[in-house]
Protein backbone atom coordinates (compact mmCIF):
# COMPACT_ATOMS: atom_id res chain seq x y z
CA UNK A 1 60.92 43.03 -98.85
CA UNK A 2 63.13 42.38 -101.68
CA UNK A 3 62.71 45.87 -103.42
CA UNK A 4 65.72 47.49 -104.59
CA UNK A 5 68.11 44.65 -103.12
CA UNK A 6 70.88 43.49 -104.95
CA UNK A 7 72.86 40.05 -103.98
CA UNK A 8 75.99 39.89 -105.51
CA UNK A 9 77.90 36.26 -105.77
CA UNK A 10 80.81 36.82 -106.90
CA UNK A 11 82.62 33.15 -106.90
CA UNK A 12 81.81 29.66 -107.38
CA UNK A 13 81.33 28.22 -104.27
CA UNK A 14 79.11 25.30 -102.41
CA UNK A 15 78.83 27.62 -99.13
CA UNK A 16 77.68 31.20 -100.55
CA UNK A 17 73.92 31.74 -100.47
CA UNK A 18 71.10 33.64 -99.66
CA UNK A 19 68.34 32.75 -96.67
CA UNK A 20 65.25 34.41 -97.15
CA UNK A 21 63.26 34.06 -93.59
CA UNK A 22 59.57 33.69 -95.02
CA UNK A 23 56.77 31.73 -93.28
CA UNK A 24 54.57 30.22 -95.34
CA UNK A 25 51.42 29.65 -92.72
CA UNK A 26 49.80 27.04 -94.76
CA UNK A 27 50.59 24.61 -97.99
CA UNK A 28 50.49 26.47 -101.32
CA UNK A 29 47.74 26.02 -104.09
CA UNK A 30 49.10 28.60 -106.59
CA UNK A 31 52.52 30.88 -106.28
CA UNK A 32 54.27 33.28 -108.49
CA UNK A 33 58.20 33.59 -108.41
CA UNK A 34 60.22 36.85 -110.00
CA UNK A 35 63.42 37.49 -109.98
CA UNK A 36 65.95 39.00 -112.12
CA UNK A 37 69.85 38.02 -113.05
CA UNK A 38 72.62 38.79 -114.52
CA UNK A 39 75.77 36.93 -115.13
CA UNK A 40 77.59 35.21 -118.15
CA UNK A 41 77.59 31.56 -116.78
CA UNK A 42 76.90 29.16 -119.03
CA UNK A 43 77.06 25.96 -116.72
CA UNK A 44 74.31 24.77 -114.96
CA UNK A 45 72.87 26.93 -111.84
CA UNK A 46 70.25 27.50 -109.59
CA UNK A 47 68.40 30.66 -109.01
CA UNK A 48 65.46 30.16 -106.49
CA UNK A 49 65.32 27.12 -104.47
CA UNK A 50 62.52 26.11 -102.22
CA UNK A 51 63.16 22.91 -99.93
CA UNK A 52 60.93 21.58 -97.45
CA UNK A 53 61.36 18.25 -95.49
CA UNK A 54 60.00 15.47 -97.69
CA UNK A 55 61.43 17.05 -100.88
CA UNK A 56 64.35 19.09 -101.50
CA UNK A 57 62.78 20.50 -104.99
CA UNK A 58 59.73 21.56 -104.01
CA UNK A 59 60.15 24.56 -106.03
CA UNK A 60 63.23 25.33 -108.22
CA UNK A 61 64.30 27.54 -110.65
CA UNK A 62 67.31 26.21 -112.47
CA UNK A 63 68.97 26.91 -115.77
CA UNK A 64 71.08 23.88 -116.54
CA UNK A 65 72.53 25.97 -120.09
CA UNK A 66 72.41 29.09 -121.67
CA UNK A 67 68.57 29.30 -123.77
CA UNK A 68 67.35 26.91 -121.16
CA UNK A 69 65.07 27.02 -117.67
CA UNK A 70 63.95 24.09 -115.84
CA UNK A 71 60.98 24.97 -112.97
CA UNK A 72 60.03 22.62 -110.97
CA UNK A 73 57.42 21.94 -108.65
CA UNK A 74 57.65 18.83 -105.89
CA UNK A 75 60.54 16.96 -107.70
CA UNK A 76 59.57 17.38 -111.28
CA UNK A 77 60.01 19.57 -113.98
CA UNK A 78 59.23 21.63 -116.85
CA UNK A 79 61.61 23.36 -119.52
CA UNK A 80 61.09 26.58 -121.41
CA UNK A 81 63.77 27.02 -124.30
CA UNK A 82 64.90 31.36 -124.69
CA UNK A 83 66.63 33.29 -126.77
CA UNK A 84 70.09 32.39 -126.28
CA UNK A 85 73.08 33.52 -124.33
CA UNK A 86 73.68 37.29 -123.87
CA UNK A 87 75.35 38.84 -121.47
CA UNK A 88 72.50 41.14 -119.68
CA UNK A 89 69.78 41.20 -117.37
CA UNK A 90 67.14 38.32 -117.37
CA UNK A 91 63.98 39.07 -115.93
CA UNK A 92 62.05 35.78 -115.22
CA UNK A 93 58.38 34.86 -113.42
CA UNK A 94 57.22 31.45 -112.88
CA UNK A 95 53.37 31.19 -112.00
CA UNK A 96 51.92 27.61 -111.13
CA UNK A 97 48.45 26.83 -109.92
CA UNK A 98 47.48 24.03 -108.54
CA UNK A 99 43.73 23.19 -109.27
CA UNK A 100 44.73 22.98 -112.82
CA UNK A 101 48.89 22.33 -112.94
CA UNK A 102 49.10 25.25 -115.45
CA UNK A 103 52.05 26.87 -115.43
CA UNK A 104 52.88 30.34 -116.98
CA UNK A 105 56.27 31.51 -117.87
CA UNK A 106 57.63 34.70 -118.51
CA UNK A 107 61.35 35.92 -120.09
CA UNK A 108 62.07 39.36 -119.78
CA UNK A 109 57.98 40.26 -119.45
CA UNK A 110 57.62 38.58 -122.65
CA UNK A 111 54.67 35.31 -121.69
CA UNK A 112 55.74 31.94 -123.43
CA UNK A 113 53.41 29.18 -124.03
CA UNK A 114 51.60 27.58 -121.29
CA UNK A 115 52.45 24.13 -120.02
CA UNK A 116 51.00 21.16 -117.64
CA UNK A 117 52.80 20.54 -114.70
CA UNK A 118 51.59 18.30 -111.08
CA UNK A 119 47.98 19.37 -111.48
CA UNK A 120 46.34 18.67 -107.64
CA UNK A 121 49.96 18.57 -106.03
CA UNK A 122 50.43 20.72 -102.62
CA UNK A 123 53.72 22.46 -102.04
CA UNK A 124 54.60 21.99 -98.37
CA UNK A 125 54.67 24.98 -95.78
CA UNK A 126 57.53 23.79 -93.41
CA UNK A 127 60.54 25.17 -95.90
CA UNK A 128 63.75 27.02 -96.14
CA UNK A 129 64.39 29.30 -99.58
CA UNK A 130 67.68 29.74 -100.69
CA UNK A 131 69.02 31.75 -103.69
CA UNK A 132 72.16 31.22 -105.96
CA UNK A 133 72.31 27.64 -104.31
CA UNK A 134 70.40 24.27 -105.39
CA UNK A 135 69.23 22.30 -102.03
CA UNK A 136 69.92 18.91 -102.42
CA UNK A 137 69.07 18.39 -98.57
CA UNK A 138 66.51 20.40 -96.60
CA UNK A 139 68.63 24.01 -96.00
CA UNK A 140 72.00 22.66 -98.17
CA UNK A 141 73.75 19.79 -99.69
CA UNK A 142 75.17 22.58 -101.76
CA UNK A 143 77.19 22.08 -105.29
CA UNK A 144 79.95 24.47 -105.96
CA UNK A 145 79.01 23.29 -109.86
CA UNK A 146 75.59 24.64 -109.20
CA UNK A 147 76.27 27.39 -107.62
CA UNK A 148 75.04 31.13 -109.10
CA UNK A 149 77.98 33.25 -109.70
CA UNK A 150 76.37 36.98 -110.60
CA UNK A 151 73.86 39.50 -109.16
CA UNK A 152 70.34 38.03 -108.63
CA UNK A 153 67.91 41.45 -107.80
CA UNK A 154 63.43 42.27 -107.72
CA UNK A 155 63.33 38.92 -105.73
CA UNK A 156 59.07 38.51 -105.31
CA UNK A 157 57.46 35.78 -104.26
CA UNK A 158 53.36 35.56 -103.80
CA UNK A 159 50.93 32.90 -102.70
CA UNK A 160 48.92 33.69 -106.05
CA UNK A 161 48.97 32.44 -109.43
CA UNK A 162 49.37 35.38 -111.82
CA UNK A 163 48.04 36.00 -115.27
């Protein structure tokens, strides 16, 4: 339980990260991601990364410039263009579903256009999550240049695509 947590990264660095212990007891279908950040990068970085085995972006929240996230689901990705660069809070949820491939997107609880993205695919249940660090091996392979420098907060994570 993320509620109320804040996780404050305060340099660039390729060893600073967050673990979150969570047991996924089957593949996933559909999942939702939330989280909200605040810093006034504007290199690339990685918010949320889930890694399993057989593919190190099994799900990834990246924002490679300022106006700019890439989500991806098993190795390939989608962009969604936003306002651009502010210093403040972003609020952002990323919803995908499986049967279908939709994906929904949301910037500070405002919904942007749907998009298509690895309709049938299965996200694997053997993984490791990581935030403010892009796994480029199963649990690191960390890139300083990646790397979040900020607070990242309202971390949620569901088995359920949300509308």
């Amino acid at each position: 339980d993320l509620l109320h947590k804040v996780f404050v990264f305060p340099q660039e660095t390729k060893v600073s990260h967050v673990l979150v212990r969570a047991k996924l007891e089957q593949p996933l279908q559909n999942f939702t991601v939330c989280l909200q950040s605040y810093t006034d990068l504007t290199r690339p970085y990685s918010l949320f990364s889930y890694a399993t085995k057989a593919q190190d972006n099994e799900i990834l929240l990246f924002k490679p410039k300022p106006g700019e996230y890439r989500f991806y689901v098993g190795g390939k990705f989608i962009t969604f263009s936003v306002p651009g660069s502010t210093v403040e809070s972003e609020h952002v949820c990323a919803s995908w579903e499986s049967a279908t491939g939709i994906v929904r997107f949301w910037f500070n609880e405002k919904p942007w256009p749907r998009k298509g993205l690895q309709r049938g695919y299965t996200v694997g249940a053997e993984g490791v999550i990581v935030l403010g660090q892009e796994q480029d091996a199963f649990g690191g392979g960390f890139d300083a240049q990646q790397s979040f420098v900020g607070e990242i907060s309202s971390v949620y994570m569901w088995d359920t695509g949300i509308s």
